[in-house]
N, C-alpha and C. Protein backbone atom coordinates (compact mmCIF):
# COMPACT_ATOMS: atom_id res chain seq x y z
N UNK A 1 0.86 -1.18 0.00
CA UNK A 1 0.00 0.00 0.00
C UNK A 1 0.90 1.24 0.00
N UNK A 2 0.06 2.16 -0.82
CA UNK A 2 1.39 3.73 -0.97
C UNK A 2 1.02 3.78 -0.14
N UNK A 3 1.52 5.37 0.25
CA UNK A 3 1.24 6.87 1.03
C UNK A 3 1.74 7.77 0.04
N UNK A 4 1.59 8.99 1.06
CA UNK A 4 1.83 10.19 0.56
C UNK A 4 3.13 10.33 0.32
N UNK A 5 3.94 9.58 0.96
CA UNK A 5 5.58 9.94 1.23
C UNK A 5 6.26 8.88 -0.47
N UNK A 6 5.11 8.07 -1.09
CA UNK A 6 5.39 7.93 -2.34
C UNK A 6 5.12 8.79 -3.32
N UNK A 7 4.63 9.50 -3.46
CA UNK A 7 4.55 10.92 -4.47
C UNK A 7 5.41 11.86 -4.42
N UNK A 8 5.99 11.50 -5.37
CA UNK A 8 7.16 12.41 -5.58
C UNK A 8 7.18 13.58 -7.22
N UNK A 9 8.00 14.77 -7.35
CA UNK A 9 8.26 14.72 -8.31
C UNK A 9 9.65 14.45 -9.29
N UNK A 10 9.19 14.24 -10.46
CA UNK A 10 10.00 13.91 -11.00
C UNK A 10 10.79 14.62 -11.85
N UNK A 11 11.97 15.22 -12.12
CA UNK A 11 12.69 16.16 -12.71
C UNK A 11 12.91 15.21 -14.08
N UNK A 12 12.90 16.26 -15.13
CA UNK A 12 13.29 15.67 -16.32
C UNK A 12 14.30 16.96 -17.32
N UNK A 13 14.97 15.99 -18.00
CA UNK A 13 16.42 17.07 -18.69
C UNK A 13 15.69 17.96 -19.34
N UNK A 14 15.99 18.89 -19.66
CA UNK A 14 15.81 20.43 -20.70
C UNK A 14 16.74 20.92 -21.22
N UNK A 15 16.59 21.66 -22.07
CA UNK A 15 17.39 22.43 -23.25
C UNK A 15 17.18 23.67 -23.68
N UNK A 16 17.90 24.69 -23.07
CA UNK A 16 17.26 25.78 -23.52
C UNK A 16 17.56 26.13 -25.34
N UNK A 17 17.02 26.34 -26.05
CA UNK A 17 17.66 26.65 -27.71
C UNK A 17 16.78 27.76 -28.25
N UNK A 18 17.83 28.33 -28.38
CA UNK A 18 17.25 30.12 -29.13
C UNK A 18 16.24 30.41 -27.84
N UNK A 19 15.06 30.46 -28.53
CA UNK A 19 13.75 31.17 -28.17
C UNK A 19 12.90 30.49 -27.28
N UNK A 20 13.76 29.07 -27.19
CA UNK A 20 12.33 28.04 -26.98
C UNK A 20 13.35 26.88 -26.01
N UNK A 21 12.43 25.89 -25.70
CA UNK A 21 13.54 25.03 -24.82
C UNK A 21 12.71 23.52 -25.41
N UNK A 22 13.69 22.52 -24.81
CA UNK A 22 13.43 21.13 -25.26
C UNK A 22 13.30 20.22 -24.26
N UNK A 23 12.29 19.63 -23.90
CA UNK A 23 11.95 18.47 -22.67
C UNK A 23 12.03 16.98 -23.11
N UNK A 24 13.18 16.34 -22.28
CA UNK A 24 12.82 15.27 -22.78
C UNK A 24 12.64 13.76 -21.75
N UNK A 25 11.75 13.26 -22.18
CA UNK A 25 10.64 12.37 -20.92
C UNK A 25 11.11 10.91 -21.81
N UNK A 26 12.29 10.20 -20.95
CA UNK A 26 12.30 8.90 -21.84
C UNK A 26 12.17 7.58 -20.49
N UNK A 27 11.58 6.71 -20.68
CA UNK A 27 10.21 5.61 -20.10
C UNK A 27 11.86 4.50 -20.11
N UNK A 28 11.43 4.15 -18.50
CA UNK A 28 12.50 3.66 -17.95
C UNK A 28 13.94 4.25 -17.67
N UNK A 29 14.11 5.38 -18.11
CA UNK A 29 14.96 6.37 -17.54
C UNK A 29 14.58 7.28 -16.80
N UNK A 30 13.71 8.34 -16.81
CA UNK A 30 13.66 9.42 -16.29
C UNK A 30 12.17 8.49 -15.81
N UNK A 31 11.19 7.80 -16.34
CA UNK A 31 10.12 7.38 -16.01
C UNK A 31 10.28 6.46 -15.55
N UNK A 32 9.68 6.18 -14.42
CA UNK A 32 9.72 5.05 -13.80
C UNK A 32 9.33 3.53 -14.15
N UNK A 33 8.78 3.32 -14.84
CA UNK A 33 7.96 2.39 -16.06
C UNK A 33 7.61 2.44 -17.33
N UNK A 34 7.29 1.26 -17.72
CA UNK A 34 6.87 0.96 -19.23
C UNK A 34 6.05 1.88 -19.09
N UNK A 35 5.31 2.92 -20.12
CA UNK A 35 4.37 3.30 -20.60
C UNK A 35 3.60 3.09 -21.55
N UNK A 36 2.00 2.21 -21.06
CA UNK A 36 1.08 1.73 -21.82
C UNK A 36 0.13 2.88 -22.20
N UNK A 37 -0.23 3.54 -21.54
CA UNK A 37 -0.72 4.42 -21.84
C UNK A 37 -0.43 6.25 -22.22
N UNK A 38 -1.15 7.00 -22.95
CA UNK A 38 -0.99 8.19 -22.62
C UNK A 38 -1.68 9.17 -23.11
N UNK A 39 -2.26 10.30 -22.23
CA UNK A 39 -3.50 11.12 -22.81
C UNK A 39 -3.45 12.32 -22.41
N UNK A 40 -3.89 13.44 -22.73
CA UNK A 40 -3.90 14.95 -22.53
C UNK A 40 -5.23 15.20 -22.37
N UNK A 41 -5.41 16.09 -21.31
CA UNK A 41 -6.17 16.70 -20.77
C UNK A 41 -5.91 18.12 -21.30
N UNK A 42 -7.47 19.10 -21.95
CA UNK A 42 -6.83 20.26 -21.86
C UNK A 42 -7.70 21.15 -21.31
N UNK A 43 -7.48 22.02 -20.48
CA UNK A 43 -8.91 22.89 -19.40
C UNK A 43 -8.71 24.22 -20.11
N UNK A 44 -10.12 24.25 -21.48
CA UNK A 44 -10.15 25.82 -21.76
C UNK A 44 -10.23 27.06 -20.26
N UNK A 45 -11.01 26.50 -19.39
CA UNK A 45 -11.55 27.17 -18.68
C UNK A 45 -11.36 26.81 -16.89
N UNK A 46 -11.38 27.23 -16.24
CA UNK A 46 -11.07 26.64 -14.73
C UNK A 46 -12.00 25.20 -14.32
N UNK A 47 -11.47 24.17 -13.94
CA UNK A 47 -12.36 22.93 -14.13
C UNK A 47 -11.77 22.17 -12.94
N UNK A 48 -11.88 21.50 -11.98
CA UNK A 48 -11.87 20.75 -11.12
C UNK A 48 -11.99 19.17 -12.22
N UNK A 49 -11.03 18.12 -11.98
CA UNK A 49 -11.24 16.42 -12.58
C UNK A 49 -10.47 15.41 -11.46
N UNK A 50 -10.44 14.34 -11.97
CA UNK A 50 -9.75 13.52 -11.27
C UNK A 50 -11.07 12.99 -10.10
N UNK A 51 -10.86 12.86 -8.86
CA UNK A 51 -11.61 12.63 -8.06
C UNK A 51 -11.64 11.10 -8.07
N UNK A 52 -10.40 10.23 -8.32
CA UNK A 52 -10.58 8.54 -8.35
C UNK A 52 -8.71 8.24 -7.84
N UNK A 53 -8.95 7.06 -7.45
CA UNK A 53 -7.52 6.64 -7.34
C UNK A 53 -7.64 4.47 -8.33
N UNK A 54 -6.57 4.89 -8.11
CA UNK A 54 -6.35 3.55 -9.26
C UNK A 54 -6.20 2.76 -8.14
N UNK A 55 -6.37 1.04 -8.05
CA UNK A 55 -5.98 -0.04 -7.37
C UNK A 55 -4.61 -0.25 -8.24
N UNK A 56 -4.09 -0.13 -9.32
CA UNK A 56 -2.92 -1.32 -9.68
C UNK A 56 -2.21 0.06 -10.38
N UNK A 57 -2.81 1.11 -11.07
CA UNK A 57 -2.34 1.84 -11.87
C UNK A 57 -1.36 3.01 -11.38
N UNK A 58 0.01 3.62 -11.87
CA UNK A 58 0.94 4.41 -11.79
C UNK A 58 0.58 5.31 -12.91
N UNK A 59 0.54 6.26 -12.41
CA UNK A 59 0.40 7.58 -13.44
C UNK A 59 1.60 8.53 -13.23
N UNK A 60 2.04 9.25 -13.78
CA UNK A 60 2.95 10.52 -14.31
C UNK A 60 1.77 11.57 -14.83
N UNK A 61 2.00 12.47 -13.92
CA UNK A 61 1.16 13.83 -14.63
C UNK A 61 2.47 14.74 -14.71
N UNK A 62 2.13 15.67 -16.38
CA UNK A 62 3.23 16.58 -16.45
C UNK A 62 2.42 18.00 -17.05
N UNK A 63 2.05 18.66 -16.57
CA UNK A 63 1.35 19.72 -16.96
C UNK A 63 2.47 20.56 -18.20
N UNK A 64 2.12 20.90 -19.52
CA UNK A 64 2.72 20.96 -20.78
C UNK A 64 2.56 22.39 -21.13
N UNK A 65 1.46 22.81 -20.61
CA UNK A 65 1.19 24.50 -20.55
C UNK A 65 0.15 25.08 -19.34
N UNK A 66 0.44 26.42 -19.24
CA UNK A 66 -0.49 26.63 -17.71
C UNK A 66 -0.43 25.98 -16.40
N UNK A 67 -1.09 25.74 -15.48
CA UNK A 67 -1.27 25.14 -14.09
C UNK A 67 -2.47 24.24 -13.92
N UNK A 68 -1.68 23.53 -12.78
CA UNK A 68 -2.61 22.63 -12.48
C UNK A 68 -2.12 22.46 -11.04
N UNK A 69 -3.08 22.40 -9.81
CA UNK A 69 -3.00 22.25 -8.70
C UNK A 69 -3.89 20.80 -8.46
N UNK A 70 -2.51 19.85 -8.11
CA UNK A 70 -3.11 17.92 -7.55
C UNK A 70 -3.26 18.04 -6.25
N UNK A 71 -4.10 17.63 -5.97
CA UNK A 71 -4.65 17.08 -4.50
C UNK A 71 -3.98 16.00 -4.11
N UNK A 72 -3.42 14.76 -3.53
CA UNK A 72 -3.33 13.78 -3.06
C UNK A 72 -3.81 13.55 -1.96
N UNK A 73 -4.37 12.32 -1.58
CA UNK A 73 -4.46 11.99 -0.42
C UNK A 73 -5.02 10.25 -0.61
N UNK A 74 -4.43 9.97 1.02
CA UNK A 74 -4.01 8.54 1.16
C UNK A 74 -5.01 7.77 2.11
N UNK A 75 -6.01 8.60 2.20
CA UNK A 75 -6.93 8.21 3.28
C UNK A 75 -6.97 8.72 4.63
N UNK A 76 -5.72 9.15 4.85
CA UNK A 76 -5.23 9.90 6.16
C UNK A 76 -5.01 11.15 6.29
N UNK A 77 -3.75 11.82 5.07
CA UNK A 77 -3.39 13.26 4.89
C UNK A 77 -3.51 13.21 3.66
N UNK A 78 -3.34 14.82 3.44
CA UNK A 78 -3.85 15.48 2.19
C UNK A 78 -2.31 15.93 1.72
N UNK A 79 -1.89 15.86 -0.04
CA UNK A 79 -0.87 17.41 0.08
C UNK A 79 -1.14 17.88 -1.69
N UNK A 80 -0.77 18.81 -1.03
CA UNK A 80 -0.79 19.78 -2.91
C UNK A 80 0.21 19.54 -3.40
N UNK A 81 0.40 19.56 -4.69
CA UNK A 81 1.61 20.05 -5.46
C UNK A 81 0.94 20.46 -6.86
N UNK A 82 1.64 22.07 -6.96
CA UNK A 82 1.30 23.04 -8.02
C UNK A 82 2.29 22.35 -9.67
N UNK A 83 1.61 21.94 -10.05
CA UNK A 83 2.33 21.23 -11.63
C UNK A 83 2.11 22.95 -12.48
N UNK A 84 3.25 23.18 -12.99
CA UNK A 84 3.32 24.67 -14.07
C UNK A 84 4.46 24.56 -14.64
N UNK A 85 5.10 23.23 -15.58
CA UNK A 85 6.19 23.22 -15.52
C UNK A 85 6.75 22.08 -16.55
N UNK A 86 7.09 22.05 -17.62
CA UNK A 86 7.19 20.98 -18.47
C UNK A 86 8.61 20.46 -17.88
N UNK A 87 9.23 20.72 -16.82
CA UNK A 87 10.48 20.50 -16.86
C UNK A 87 10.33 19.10 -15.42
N UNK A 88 8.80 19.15 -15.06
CA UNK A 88 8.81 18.02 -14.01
C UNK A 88 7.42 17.69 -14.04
N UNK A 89 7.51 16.31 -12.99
CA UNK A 89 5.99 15.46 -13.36
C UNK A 89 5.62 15.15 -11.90
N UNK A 90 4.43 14.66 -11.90
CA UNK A 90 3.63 14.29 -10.58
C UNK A 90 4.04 12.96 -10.42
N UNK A 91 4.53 12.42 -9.81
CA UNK A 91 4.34 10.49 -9.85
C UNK A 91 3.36 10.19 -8.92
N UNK A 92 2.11 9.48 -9.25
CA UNK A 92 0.82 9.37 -8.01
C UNK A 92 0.95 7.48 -8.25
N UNK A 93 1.19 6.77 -7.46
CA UNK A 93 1.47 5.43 -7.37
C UNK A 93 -0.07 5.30 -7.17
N UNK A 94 -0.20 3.28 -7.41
CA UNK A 94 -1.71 2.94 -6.87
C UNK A 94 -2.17 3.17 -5.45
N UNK A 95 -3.16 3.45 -5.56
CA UNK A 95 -4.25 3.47 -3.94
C UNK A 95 -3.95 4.78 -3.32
N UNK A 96 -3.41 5.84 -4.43
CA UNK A 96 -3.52 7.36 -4.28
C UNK A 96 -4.59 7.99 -4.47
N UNK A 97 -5.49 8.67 -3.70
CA UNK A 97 -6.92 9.45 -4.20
C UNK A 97 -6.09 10.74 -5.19
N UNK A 98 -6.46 11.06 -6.17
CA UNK A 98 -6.19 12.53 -6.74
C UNK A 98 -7.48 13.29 -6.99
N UNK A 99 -7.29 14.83 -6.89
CA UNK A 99 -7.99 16.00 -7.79
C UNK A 99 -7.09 16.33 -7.94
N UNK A 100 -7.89 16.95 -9.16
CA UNK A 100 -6.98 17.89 -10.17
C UNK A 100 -7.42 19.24 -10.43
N UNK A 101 -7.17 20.46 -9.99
CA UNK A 101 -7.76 21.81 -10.15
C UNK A 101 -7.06 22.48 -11.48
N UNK A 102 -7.85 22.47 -12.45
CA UNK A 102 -7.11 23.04 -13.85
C UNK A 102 -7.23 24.49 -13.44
N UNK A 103 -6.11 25.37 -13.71
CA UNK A 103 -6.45 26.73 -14.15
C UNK A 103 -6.38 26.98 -15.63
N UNK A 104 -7.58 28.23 -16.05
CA UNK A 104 -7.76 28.21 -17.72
C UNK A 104 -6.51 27.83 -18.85
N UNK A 105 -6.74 27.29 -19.60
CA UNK A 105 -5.77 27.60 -21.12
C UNK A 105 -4.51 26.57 -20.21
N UNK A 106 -4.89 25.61 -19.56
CA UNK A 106 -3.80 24.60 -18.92
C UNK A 106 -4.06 23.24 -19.91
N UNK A 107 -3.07 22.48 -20.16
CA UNK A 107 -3.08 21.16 -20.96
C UNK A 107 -1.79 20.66 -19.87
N UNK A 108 -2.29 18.99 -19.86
CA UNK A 108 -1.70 18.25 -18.98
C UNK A 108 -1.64 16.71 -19.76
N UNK A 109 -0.20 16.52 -19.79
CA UNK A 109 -0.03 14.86 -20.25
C UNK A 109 -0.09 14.04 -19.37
N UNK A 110 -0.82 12.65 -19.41
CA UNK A 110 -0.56 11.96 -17.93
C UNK A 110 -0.01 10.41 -18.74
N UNK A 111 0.88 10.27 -18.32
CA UNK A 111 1.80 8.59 -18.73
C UNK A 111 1.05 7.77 -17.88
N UNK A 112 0.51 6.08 -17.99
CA UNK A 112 0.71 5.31 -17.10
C UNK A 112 0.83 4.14 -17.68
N UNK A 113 1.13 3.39 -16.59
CA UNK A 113 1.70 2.02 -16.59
C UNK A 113 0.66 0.78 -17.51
N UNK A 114 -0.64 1.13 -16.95
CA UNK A 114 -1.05 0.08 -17.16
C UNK A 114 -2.53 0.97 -18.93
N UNK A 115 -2.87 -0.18 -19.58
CA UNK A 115 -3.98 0.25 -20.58
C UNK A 115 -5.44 0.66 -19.71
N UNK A 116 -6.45 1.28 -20.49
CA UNK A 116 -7.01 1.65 -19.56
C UNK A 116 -8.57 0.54 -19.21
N UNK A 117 -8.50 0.49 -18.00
CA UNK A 117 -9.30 -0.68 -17.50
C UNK A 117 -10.51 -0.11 -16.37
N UNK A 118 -11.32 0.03 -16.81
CA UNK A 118 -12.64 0.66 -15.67
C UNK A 118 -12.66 -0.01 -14.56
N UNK A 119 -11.93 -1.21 -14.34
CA UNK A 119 -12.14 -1.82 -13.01
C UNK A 119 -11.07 -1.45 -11.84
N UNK A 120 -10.25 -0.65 -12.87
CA UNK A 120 -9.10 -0.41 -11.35
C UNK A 120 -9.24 0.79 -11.11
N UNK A 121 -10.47 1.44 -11.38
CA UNK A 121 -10.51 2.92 -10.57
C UNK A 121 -11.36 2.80 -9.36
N UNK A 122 -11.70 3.31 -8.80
CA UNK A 122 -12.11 3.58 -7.46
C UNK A 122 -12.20 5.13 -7.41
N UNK A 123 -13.73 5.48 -8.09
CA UNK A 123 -14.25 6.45 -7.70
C UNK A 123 -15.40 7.31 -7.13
N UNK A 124 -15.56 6.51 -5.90
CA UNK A 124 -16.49 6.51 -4.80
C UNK A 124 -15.19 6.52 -3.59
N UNK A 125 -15.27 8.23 -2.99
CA UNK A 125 -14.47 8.51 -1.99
C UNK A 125 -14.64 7.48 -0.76
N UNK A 126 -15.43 7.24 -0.34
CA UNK A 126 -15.75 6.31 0.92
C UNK A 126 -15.79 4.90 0.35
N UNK A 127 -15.69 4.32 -0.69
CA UNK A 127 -15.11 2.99 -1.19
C UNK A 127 -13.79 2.85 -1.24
N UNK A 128 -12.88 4.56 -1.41
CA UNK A 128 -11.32 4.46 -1.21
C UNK A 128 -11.38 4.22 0.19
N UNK A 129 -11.54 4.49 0.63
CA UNK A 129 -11.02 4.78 2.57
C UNK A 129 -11.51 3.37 2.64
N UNK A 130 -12.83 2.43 2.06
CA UNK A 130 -12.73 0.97 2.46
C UNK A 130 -11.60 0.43 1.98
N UNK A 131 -11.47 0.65 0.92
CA UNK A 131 -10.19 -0.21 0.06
C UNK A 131 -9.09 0.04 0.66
N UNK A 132 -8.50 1.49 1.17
CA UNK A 132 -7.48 0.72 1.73
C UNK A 132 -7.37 0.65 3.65
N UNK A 133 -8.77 0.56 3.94
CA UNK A 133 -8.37 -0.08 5.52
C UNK A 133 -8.22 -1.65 5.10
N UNK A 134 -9.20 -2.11 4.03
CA UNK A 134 -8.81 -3.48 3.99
C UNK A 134 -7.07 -3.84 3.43
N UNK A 135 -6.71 -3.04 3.06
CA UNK A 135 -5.26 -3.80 2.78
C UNK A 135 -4.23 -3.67 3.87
């Protein structure tokens, strides 16, 4: 079973060139895992998402433009971390609750481990807090 003290972020190399800079996110180096999956989120407008935690699934969130403020929590404590930053990522391991607070004109990539499977979410807050007193 995580905690909170497993969420970390993750720094990834950059390049500044001319005008513009270069990020680069390579899976089993800088990422902690294979990556089966991967999808973008983009919030024209201020939007609250997330609100589930995975049983088996590892995600990487890397916010690509604008902000995004993650919630975590483990059933016990809560913590923020402000994603505004192509140069680092969220790592939220399984049996992590997340929100996600978009601020406007924000786009966010999220990597994970596993394809996507409706049975390993858990998004009924008081079915997380069962799931993990039972483990």
């Amino acid at each position: 079973m995580y905690n909170l003290s497993d969420v970390c972020i993750i720094n990834f190399p950059h390049f500044k060139e001319g005008a513009g800079e270069l990020y680069i996110y390579e899976q089993l180096k800088d990422i902690p895992f294979d990556i089966k999956r991967a999808f973008v989120v983009k919030a024209d407008s201020e939007v609250y998402r997330g609100g589930h935690a995975h049983k088996e699934c590892s995600q990487l969130l890397i916010v690509l433009s604008g902000t995004c403020i993650v919630e975590c929590n483990d059933g016990k404590c809560k913590k923020n971390t402000t994603l505004n930053k192509g140069v680092e990522g969220l790592l939220i391991p399984p049996t992590i609750w997340a929100e996600q607070h978009y601020q406007p004109r924000t786009i966010l990539l999220v990597l994970a481990d596993m394809f996507y499977d409706a049975k390993d979410y858990i998004r009924d807050y008081d079915e997380f807090v069962k799931f993990r007193l039972k483990k």
